[in-house]
N, C-alpha and C. Protein backbone atom coordinates (compact mmCIF):
# COMPACT_ATOMS: atom_id res chain seq x y z
N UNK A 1 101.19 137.12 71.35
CA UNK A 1 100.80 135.73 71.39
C UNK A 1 100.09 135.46 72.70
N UNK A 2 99.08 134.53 72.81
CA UNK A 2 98.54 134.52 73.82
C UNK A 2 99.54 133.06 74.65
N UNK A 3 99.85 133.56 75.36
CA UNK A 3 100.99 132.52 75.93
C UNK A 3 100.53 131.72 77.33
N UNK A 4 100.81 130.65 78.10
CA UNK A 4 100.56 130.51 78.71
C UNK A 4 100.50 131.23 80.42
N UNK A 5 98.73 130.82 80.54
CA UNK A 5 98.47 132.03 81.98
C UNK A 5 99.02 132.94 81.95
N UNK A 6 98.68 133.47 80.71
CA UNK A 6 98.09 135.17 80.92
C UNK A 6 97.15 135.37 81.50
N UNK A 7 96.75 136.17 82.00
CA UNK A 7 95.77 136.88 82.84
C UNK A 7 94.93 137.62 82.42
N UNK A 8 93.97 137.48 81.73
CA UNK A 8 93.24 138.53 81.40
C UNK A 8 91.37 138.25 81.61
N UNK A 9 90.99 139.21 81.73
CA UNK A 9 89.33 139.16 81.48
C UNK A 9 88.97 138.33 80.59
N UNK A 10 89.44 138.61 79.14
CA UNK A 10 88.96 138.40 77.44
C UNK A 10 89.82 137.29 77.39
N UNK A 11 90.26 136.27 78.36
CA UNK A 11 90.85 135.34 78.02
C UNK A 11 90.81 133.81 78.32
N UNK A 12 90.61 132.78 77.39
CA UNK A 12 90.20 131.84 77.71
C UNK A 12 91.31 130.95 77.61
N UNK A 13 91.51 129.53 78.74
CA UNK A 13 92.51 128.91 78.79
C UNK A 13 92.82 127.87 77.98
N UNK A 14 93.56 126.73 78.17
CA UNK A 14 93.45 125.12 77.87
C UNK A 14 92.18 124.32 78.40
N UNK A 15 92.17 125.09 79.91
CA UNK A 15 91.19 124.40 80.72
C UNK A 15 89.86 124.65 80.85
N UNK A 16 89.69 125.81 79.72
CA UNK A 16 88.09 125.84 79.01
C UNK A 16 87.62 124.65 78.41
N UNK A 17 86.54 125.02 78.45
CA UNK A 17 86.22 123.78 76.85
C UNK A 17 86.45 124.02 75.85
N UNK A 18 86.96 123.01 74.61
CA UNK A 18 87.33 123.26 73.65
C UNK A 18 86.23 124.01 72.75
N UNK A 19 85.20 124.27 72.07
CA UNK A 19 83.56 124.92 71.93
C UNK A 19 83.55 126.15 72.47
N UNK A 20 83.74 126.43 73.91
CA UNK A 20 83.95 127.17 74.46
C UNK A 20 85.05 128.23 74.10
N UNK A 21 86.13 127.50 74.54
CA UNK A 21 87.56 128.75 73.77
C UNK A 21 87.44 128.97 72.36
N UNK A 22 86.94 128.48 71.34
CA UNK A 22 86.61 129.03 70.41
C UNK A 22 85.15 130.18 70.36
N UNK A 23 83.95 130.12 70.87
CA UNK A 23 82.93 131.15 71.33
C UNK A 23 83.86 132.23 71.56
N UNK A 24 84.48 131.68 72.40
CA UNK A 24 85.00 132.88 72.97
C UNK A 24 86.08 133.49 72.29
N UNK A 25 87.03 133.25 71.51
CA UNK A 25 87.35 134.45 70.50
C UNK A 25 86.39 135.32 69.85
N UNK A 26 85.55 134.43 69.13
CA UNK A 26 84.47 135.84 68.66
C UNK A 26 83.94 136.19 69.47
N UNK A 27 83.62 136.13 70.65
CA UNK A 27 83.02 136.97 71.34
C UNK A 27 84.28 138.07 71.91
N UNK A 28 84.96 137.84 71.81
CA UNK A 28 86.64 138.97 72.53
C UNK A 28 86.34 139.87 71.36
N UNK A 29 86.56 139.12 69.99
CA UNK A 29 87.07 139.83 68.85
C UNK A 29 85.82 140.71 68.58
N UNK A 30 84.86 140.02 68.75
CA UNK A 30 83.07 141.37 68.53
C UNK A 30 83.53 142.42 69.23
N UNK A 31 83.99 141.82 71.12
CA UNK A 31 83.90 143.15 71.59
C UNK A 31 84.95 144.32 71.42
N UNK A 32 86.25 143.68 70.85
CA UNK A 32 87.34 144.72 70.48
C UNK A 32 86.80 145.59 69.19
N UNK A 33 85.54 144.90 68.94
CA UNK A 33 85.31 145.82 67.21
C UNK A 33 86.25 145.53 66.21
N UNK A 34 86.70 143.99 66.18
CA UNK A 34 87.49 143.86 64.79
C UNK A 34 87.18 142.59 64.26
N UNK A 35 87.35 141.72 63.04
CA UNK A 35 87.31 140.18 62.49
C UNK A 35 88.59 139.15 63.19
N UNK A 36 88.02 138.21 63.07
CA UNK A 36 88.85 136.86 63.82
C UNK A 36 89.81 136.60 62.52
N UNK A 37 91.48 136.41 63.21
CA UNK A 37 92.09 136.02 62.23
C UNK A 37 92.81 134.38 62.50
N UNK A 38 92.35 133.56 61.22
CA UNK A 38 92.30 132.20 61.56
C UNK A 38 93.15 131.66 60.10
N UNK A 39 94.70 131.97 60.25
CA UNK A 39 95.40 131.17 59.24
C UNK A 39 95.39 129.43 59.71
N UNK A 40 95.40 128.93 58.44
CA UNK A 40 95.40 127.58 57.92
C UNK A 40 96.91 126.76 57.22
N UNK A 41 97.61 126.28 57.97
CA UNK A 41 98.41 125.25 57.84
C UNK A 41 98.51 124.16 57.88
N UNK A 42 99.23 123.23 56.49
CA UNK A 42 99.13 122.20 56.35
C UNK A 42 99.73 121.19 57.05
N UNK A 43 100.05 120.47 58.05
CA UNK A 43 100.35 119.61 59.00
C UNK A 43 101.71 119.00 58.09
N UNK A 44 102.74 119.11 58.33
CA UNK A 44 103.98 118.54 57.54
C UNK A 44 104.73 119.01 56.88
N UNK A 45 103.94 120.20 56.53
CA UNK A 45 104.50 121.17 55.54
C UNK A 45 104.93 122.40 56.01
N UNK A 46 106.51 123.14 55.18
CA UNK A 46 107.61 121.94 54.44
C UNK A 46 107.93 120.95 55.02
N UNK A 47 108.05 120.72 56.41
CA UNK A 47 108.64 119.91 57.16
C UNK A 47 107.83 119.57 58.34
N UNK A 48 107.81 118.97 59.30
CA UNK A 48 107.27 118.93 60.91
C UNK A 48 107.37 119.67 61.56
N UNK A 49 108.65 119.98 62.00
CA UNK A 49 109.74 121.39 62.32
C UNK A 49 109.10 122.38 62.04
N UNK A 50 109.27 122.68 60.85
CA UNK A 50 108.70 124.07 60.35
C UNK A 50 107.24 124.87 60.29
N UNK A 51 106.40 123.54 60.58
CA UNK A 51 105.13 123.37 60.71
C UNK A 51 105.04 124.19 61.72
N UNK A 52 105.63 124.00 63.12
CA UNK A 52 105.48 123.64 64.03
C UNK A 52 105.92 125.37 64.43
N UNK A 53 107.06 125.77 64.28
CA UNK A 53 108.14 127.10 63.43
C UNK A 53 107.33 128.51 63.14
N UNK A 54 106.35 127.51 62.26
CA UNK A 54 105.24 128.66 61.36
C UNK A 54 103.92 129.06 61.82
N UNK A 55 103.48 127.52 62.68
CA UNK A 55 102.32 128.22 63.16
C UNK A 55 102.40 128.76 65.23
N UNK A 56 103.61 128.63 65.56
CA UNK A 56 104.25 129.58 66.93
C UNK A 56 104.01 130.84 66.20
N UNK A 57 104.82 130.78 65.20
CA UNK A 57 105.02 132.70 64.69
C UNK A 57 103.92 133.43 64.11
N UNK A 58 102.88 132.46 63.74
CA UNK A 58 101.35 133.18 63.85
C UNK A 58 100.82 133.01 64.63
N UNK A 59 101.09 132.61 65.97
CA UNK A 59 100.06 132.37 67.32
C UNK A 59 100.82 133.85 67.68
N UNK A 60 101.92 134.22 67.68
CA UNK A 60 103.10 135.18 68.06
C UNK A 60 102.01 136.37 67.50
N UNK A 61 101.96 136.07 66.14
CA UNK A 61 102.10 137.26 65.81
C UNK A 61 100.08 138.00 65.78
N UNK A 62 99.33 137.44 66.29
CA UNK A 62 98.08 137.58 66.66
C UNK A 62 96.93 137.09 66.14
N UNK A 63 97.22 135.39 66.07
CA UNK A 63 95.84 134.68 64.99
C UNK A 63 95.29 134.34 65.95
N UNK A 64 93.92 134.38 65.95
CA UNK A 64 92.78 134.45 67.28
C UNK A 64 92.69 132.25 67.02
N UNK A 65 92.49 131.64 66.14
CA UNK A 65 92.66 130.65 65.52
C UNK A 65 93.31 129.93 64.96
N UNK A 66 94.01 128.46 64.75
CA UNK A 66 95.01 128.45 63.48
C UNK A 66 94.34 126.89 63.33
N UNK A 67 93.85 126.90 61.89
CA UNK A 67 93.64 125.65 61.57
C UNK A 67 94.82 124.68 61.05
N UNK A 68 94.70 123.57 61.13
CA UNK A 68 95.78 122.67 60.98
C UNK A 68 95.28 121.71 60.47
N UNK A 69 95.20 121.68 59.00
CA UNK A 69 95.07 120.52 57.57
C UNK A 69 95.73 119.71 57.64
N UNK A 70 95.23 118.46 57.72
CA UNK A 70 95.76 117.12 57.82
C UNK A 70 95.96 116.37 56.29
N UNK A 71 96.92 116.25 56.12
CA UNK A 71 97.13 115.83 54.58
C UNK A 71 96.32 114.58 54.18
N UNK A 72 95.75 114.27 52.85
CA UNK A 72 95.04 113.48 52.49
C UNK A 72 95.10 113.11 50.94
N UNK A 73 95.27 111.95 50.49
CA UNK A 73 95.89 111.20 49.21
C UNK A 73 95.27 111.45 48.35
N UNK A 74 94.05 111.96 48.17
CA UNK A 74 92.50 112.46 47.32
C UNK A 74 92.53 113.29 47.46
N UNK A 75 93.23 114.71 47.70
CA UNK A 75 91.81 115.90 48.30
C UNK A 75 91.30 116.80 47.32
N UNK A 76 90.25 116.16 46.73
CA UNK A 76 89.59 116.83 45.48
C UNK A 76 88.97 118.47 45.70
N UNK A 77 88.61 118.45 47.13
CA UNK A 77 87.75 119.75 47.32
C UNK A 77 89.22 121.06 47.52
N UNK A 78 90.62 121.05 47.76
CA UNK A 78 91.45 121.32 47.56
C UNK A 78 91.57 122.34 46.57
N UNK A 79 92.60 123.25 46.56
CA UNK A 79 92.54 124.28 45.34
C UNK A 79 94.27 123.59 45.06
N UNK A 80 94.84 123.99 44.23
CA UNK A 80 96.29 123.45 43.88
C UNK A 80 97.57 123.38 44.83
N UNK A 81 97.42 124.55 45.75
CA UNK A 81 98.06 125.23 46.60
C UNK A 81 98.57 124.07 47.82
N UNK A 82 97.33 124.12 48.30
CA UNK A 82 97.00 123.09 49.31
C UNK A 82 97.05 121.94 49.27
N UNK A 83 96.35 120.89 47.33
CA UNK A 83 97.37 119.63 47.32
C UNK A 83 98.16 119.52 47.41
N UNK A 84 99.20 120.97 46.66
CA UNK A 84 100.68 120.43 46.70
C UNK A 84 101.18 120.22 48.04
N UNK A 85 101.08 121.44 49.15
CA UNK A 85 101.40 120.93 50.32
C UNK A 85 101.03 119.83 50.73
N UNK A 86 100.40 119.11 50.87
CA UNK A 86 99.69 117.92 51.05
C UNK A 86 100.31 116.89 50.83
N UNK A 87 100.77 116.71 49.68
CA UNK A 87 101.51 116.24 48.95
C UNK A 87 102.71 115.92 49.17
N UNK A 88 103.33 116.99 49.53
CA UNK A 88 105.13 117.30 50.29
C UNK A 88 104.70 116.66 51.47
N UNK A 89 103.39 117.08 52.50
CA UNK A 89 103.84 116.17 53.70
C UNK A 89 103.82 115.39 53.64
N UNK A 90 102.40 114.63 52.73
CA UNK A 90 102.60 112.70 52.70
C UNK A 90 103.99 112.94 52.25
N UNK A 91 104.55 113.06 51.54
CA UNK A 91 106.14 112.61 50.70
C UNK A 91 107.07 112.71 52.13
N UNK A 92 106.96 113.50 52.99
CA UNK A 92 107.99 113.37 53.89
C UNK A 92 107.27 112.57 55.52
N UNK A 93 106.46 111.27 54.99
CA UNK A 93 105.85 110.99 55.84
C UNK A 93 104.87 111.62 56.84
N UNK A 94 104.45 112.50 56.53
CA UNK A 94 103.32 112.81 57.86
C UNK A 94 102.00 112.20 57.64
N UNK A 95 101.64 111.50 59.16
CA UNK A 95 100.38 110.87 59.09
C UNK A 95 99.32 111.59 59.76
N UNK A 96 98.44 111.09 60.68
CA UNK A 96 97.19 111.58 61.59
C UNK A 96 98.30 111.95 63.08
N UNK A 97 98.59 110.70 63.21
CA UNK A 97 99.69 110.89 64.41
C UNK A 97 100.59 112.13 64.24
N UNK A 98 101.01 111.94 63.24
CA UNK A 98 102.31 113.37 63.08
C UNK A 98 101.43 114.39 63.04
N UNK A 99 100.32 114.43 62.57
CA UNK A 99 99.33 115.86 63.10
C UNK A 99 99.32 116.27 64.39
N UNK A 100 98.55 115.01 65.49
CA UNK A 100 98.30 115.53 66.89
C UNK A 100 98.87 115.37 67.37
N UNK A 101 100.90 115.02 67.36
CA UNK A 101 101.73 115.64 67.73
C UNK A 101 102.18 116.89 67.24
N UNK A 102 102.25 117.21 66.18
CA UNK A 102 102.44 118.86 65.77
C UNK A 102 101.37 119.63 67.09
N UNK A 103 99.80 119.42 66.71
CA UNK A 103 99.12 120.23 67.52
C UNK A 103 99.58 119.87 69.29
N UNK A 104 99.50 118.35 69.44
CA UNK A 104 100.07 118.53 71.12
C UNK A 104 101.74 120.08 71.15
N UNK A 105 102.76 119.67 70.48
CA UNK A 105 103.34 120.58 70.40
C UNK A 105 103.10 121.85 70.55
N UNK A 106 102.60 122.40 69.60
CA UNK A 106 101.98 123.96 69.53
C UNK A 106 101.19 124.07 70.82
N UNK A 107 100.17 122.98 71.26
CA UNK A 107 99.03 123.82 72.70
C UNK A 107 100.19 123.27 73.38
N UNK A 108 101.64 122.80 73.75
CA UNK A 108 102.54 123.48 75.11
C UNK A 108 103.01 124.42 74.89
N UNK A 109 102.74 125.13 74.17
CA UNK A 109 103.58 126.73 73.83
C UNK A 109 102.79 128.04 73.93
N UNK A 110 101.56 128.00 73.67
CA UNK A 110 100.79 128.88 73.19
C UNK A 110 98.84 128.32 73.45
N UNK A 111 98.17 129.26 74.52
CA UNK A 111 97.00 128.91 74.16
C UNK A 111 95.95 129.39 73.49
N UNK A 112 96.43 129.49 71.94
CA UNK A 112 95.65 129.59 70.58
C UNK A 112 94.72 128.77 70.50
N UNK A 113 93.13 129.04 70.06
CA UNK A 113 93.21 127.46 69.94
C UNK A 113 93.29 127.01 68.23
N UNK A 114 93.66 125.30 68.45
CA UNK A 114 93.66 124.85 66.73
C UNK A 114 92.26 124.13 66.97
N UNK A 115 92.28 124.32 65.50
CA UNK A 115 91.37 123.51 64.62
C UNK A 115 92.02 122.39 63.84
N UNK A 116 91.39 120.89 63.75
CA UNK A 116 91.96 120.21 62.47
C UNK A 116 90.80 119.84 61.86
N UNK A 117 91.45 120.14 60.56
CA UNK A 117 91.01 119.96 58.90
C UNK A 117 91.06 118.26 58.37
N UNK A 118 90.51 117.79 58.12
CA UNK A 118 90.81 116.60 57.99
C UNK A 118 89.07 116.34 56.58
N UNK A 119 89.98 114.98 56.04
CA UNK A 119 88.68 114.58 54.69
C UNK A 119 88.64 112.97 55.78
N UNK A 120 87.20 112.73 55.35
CA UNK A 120 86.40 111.60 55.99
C UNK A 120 86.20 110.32 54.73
């Protein structure tokens, strides 16, 4: 996991730019000679907690990225998978707020960076 102030060459902080620390995984990951791995979790789902649980243990376990889907009452472009989660988090209340506290959470632990997913 890339954890806080590590030290490295190939490594970019919090206190990059956000644009920036993302460049810069693919540019780490080009030069190691391998693909960027960027799992996608749904913000609420099963729980806040667990959200929160699940995407530590893929920052842990070596996702250069982790996007973080913000649940939404429509989401037509969606495959089934992903409404249903969606679904469970609206049902257990998660809003926009309960998102960028999940993500404030996760960037004090780990400097992965996230992405959020969100419908307009």
């Amino acid at each position: 996991m890339q954890t806080k102030n590590e030290d490295s060459i190939h490594q970019a902080t919090q206190d990059t730019p956000p644009a920036a620390r993302i460049t810069h995984v693919f540019e780490r990951a080009q030069h190691e000679g391998r693909g960027v791995l960027i799992p996608y979790f749904m913000c609420g789902y099963p729980s806040a907690s667990q959200c929160i649980e699940l995407v530590l243990a893929a920052a842990a376990g070596g996702a250069d990225i982790i996007e973080l889907g913000m649940p939404f009452s429509d989401p037509l472009a969606d495959g089934a998978t992903i409404q249903h989660a969606g679904h469970v988090a609206l049902e257990h209340g998660m809003t926009i707020h309960g998102c960028m506290e999940i993500a404030r959470q996760v960037s004090a632990h780990c400097d992965v960076p996230l992405l959020l997913m969100g419908y307009y």
